[in-house]
Protein backbone atom coordinates (compact mmCIF):
# COMPACT_ATOMS: atom_id res chain seq x y z
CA UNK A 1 100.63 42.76 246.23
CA UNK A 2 101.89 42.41 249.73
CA UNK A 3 105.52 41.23 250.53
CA UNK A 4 105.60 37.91 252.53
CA UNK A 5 108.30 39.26 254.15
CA UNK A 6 107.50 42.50 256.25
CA UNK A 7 103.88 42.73 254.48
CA UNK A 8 104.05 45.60 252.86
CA UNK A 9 101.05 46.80 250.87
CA UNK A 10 103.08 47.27 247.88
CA UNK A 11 105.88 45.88 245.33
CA UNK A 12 107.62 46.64 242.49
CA UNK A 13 107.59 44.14 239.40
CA UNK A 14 110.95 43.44 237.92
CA UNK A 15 110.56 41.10 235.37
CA UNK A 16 107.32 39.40 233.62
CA UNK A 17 106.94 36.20 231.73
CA UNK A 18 104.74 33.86 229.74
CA UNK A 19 104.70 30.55 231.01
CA UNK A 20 104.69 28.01 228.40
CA UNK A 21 101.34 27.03 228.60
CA UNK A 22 100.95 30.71 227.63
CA UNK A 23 97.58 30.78 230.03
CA UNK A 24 99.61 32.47 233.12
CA UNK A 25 102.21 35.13 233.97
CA UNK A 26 105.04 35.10 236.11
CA UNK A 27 106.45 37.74 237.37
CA UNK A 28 109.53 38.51 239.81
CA UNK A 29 108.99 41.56 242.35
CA UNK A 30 110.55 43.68 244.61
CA UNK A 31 109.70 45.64 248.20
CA UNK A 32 110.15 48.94 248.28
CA UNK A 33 110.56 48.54 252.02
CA UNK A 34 112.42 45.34 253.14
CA UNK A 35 113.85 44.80 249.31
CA UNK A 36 112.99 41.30 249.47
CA UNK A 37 112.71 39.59 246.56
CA UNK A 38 110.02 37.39 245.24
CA UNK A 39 107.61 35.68 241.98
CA UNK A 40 103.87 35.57 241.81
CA UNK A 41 102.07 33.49 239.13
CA UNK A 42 98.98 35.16 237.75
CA UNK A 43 96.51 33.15 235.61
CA UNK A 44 92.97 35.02 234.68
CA UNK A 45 89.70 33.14 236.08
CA UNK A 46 87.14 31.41 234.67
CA UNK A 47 83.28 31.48 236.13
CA UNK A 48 80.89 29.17 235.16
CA UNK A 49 77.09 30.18 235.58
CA UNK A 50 75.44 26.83 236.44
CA UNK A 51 71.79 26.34 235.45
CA UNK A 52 70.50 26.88 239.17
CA UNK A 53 72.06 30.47 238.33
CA UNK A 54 75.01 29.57 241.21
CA UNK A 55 78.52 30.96 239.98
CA UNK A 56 81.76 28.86 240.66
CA UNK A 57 85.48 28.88 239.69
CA UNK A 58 86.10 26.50 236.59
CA UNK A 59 87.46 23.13 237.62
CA UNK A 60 89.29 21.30 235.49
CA UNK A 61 89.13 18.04 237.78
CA UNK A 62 84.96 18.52 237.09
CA UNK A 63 85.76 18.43 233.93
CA UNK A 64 87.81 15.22 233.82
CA UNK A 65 85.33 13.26 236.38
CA UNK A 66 82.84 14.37 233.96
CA UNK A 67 84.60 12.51 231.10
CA UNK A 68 85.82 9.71 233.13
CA UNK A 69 81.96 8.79 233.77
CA UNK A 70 81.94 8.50 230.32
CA UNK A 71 85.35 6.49 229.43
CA UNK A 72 84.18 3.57 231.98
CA UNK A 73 85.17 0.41 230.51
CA UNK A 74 86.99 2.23 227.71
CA UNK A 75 90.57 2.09 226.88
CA UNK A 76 91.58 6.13 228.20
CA UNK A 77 94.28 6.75 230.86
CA UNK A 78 94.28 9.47 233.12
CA UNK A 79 96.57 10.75 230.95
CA UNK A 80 94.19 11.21 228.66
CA UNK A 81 91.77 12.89 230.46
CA UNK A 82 93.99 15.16 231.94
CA UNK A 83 95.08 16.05 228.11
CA UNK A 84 91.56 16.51 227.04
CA UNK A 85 90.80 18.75 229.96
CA UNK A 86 93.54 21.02 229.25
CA UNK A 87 91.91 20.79 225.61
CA UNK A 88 88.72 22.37 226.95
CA UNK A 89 90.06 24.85 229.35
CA UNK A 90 92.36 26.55 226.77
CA UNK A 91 89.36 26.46 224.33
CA UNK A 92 87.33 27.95 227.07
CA UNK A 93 90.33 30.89 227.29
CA UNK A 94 90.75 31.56 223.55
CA UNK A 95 86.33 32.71 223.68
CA UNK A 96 87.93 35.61 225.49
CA UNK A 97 85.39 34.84 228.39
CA UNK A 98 85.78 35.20 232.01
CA UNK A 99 82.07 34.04 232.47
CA UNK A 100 80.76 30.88 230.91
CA UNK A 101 76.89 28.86 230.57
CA UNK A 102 77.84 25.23 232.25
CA UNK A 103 75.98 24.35 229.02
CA UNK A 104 79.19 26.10 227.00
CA UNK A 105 81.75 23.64 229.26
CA UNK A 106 79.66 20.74 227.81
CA UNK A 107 79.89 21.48 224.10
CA UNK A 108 83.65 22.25 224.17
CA UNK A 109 84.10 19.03 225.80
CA UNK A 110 82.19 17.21 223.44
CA UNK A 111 85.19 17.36 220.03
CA UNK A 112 88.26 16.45 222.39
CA UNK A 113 85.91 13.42 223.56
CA UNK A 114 85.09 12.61 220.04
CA UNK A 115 88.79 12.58 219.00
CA UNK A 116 89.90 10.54 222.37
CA UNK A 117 87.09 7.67 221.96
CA UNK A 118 83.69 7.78 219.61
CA UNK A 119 82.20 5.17 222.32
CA UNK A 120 82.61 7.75 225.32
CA UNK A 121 81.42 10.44 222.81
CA UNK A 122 77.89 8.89 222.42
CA UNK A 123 78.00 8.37 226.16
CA UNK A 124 78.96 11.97 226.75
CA UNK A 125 76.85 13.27 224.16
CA UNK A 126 73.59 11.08 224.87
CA UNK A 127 73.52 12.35 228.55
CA UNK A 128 74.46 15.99 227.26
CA UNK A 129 72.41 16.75 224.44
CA UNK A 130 69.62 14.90 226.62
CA UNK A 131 68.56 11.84 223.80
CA UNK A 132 65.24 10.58 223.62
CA UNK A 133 64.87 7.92 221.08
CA UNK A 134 67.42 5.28 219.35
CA UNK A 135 66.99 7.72 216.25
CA UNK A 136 68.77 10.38 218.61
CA UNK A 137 71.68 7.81 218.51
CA UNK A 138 71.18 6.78 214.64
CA UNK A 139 71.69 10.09 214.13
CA UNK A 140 75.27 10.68 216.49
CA UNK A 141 76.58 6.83 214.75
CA UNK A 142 75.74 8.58 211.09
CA UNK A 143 77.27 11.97 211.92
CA UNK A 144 80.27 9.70 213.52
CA UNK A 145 80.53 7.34 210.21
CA UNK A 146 80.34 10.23 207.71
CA UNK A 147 82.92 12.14 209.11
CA UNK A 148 85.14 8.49 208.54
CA UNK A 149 84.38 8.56 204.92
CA UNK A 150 83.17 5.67 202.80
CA UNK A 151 84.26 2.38 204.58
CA UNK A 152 86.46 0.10 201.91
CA UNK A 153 85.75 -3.99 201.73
């Protein structure tokens, strides 16, 4: 790490932390040469292989426009989206993965979307899993109702 200082190739760390988010360190270093003091945040990186076989940083803003498409007309805030991204990204973090299918992104989206609103959840899901047929959608509303239990009168 090179001090921003007198740019030094090299530094000393003098303290490390956890942020509270738990995904990134922070730590406090030291020159050897000027002694100037300073903190670097260090989060590991996620790559997603996209289906053309192009690699790119995860981007949690791709994953909220994604979702957004989805939620028009729909009662979410952007609030909520920016909540359900976080969702997916630490999901993404806890596979222990620095590399990811785009095709992984989409399923760990789908359960936050499903708890945020069912009607973006088809929307998500019928674009996603590619539907065909209105039994492809009988089949998402069943799955949906089932997990709701029996419905009381």
């Amino acid at each position: 790490m090179h001090c921003p200082f007198c740019r030094h190739p090299d530094s000393r760390v003098i303290d490390s932390r956890t942020s509270d988010d738990g995904l990134s360190i922070r730590r406090r270093r030291q020159c050897p040469e000027c002694g100037g003091r300073f903190s670097t945040v260090e989060t590991a990186s996620l790559s997603v292989v996209k289906r053309s076989g192009a690699v790119e940083p995860f981007s949690r803003d791709k994953v909220i426009s994604g979702a957004r498409k989805a939620c028009q007309g729909r009662p979410v805030t952007d609030d909520d989206l920016a909540v359900l991204a976080q969702k997916v990204e630490a999901a993404l973090r806890q596979t222990g993965q620095s590399t990811l299918e785009a095709n992984e992104i989409g399923l760990a989206i789908l359960d936050p979307l499903r708890e945020l609103d069912e009607i973006a959840y088809l929307r998500f899901a019928s674009v996603y899993r590619a539907f065909e047929s209105l039994e492809d959608f009988e089949d998402a509303i069943a799955e949906l109702r089932a997990d709701h239990g029996p419905i009381e009168e």
